[in-house]
N, C-alpha and C. Protein backbone atom coordinates (compact mmCIF):
# COMPACT_ATOMS: atom_id res chain seq x y z
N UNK A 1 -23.15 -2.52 -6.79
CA UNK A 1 -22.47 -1.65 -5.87
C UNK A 1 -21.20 -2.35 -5.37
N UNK A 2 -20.20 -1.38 -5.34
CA UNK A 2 -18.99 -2.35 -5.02
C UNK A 2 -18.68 -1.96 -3.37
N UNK A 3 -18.53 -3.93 -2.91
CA UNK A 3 -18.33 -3.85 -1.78
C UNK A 3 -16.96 -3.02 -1.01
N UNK A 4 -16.98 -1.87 0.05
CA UNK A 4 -15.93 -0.80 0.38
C UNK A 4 -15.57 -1.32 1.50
N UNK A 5 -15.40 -2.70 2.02
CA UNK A 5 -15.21 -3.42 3.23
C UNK A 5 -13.40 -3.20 2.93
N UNK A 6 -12.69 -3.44 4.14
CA UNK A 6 -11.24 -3.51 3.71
C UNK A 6 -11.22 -4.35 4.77
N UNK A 7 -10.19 -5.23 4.84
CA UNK A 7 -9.26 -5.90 6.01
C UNK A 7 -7.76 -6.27 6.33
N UNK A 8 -7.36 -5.97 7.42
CA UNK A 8 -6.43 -6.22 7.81
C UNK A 8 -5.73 -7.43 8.43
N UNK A 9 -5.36 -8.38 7.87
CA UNK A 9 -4.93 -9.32 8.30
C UNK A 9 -3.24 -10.05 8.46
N UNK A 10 -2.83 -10.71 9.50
CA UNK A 10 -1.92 -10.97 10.03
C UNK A 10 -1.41 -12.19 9.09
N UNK A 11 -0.31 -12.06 8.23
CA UNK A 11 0.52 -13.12 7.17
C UNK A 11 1.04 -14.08 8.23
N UNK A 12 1.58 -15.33 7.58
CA UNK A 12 2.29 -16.77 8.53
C UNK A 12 4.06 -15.91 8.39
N UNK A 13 3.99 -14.65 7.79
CA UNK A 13 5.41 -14.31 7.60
C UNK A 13 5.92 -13.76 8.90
N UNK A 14 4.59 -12.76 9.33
CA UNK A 14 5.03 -12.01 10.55
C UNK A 14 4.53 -10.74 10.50
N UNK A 15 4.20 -10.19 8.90
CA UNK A 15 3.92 -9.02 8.68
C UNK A 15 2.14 -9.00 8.33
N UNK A 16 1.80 -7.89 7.95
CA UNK A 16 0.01 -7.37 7.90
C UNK A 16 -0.21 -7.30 6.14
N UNK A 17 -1.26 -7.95 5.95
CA UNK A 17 -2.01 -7.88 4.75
C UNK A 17 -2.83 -6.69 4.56
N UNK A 18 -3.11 -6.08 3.82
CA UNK A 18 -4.36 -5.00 3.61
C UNK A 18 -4.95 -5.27 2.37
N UNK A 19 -6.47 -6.28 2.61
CA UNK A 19 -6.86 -6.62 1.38
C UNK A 19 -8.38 -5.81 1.71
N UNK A 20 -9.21 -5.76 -0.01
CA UNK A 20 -10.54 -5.74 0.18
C UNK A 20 -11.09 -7.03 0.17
N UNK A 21 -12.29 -6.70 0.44
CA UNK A 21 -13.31 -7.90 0.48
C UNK A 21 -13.47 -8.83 -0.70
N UNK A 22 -13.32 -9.96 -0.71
CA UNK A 22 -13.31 -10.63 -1.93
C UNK A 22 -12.09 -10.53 -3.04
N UNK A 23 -11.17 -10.10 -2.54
CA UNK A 23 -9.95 -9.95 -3.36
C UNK A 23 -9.18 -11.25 -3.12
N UNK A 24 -8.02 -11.25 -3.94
CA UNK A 24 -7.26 -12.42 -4.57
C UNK A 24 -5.91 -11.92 -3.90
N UNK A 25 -5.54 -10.68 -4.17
CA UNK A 25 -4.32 -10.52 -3.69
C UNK A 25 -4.42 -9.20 -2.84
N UNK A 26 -3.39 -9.22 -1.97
CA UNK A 26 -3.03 -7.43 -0.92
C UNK A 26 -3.03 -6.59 -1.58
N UNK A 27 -3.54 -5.17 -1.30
CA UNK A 27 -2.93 -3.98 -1.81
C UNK A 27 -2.16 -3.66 -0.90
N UNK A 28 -1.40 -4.20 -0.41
CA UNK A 28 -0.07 -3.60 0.51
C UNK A 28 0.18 -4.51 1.80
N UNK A 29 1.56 -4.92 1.82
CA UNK A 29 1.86 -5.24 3.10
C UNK A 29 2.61 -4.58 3.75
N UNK A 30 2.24 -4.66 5.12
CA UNK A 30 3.00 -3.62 5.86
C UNK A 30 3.58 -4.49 6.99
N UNK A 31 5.30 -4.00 7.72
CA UNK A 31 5.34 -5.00 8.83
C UNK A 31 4.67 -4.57 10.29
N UNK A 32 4.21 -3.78 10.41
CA UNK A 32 3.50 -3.62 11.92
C UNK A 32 1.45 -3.59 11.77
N UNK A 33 1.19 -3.83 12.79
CA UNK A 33 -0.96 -3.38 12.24
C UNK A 33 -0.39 -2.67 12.43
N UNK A 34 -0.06 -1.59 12.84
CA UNK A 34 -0.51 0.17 13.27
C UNK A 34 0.21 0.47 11.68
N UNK A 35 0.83 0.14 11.03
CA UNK A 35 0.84 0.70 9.58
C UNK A 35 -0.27 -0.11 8.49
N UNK A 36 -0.12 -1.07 8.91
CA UNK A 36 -1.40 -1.85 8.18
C UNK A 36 -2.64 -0.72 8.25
N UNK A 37 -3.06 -0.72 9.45
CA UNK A 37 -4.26 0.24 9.74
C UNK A 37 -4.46 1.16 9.06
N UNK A 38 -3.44 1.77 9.35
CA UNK A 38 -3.27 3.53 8.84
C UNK A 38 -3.40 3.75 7.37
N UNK A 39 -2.71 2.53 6.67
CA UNK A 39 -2.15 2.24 5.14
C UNK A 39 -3.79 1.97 4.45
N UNK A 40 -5.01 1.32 5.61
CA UNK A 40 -6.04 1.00 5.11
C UNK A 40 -7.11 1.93 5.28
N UNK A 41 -6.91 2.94 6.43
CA UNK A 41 -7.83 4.20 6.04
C UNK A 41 -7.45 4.81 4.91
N UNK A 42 -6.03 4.91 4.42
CA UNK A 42 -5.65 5.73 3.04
C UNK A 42 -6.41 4.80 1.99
N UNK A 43 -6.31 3.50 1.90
CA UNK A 43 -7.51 3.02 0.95
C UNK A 43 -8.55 3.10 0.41
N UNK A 44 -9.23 3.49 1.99
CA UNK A 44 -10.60 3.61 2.30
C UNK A 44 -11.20 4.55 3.08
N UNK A 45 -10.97 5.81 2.78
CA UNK A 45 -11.37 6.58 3.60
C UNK A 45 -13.01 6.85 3.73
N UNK A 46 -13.09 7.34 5.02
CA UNK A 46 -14.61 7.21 5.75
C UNK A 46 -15.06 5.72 6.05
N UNK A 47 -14.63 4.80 5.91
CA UNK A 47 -15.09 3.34 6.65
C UNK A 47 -13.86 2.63 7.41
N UNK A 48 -14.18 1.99 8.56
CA UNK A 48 -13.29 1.52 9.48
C UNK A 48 -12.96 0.16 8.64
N UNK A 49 -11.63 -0.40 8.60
CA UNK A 49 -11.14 -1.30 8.45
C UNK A 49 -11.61 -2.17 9.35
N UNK A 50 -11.69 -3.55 9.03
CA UNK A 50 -11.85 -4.89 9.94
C UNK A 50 -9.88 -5.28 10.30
N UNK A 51 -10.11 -5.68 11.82
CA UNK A 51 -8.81 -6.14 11.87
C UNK A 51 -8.95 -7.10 12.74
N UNK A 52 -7.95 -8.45 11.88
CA UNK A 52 -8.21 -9.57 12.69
C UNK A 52 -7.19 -9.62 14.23
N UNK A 53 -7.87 -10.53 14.60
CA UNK A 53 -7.38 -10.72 16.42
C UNK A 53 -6.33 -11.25 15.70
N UNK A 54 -5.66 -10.98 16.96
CA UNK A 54 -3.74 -11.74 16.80
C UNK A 54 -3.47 -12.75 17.70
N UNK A 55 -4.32 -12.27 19.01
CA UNK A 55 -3.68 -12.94 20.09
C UNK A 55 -4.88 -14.30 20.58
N UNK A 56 -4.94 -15.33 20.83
CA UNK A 56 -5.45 -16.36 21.59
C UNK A 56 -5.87 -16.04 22.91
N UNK A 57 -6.84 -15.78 23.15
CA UNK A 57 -7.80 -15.95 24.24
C UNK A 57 -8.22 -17.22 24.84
N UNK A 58 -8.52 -17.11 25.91
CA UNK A 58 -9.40 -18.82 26.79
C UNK A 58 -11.12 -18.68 25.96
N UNK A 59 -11.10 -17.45 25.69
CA UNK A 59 -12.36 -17.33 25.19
C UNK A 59 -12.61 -17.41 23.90
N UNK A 60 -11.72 -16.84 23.16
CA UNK A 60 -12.12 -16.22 21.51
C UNK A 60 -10.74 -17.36 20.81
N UNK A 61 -11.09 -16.52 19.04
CA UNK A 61 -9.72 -17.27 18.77
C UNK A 61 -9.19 -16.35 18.02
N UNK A 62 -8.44 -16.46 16.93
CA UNK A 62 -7.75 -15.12 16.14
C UNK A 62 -8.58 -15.24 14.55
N UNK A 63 -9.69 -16.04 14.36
CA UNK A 63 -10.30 -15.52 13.70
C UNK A 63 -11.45 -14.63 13.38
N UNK A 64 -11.71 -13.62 14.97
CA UNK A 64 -12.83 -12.64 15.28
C UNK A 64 -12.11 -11.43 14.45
N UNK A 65 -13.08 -10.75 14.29
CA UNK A 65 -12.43 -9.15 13.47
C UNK A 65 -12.77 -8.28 14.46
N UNK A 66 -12.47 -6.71 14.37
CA UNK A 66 -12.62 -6.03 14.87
C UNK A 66 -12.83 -4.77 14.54
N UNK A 67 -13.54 -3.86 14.77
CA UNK A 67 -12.87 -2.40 13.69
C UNK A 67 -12.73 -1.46 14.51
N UNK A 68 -11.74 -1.00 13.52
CA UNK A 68 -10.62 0.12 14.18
C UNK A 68 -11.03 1.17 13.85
């Protein structure tokens, strides 16, 4: 069964990755999340994308996910 996980993740460029699970390379970069996002329900429709934290917390760090 092939895994239908997608994620959204934040490049060292500035811009958003949209990979699946276990992939090698993006199916799309986008420069804002809110197109990342959007770009990854068109991927994957009916399952929420994972999207990683951006920002540094006292608590957390930016490698928690989230879904959108």
């Amino acid at each position: 069964m092939k895994d239908k996980r997608i994620y959204v993740e934040r490049r060292p460029e500035g811009d958003y990755a949209v990979r699946r699970a276990n992939s090698e390379r993006a199916s799309d970069v986008l420069p804002t999340q809110h197109d990342a996002i959007e770009r990854a329900r068109e991927l994957s429709p009916g399952s929420s994308p994972h999207v990683e934290r951006v920002r540094n917390t006292s608590v957390g760090s930016p490698d928690k996910w989230r879904k959108a």
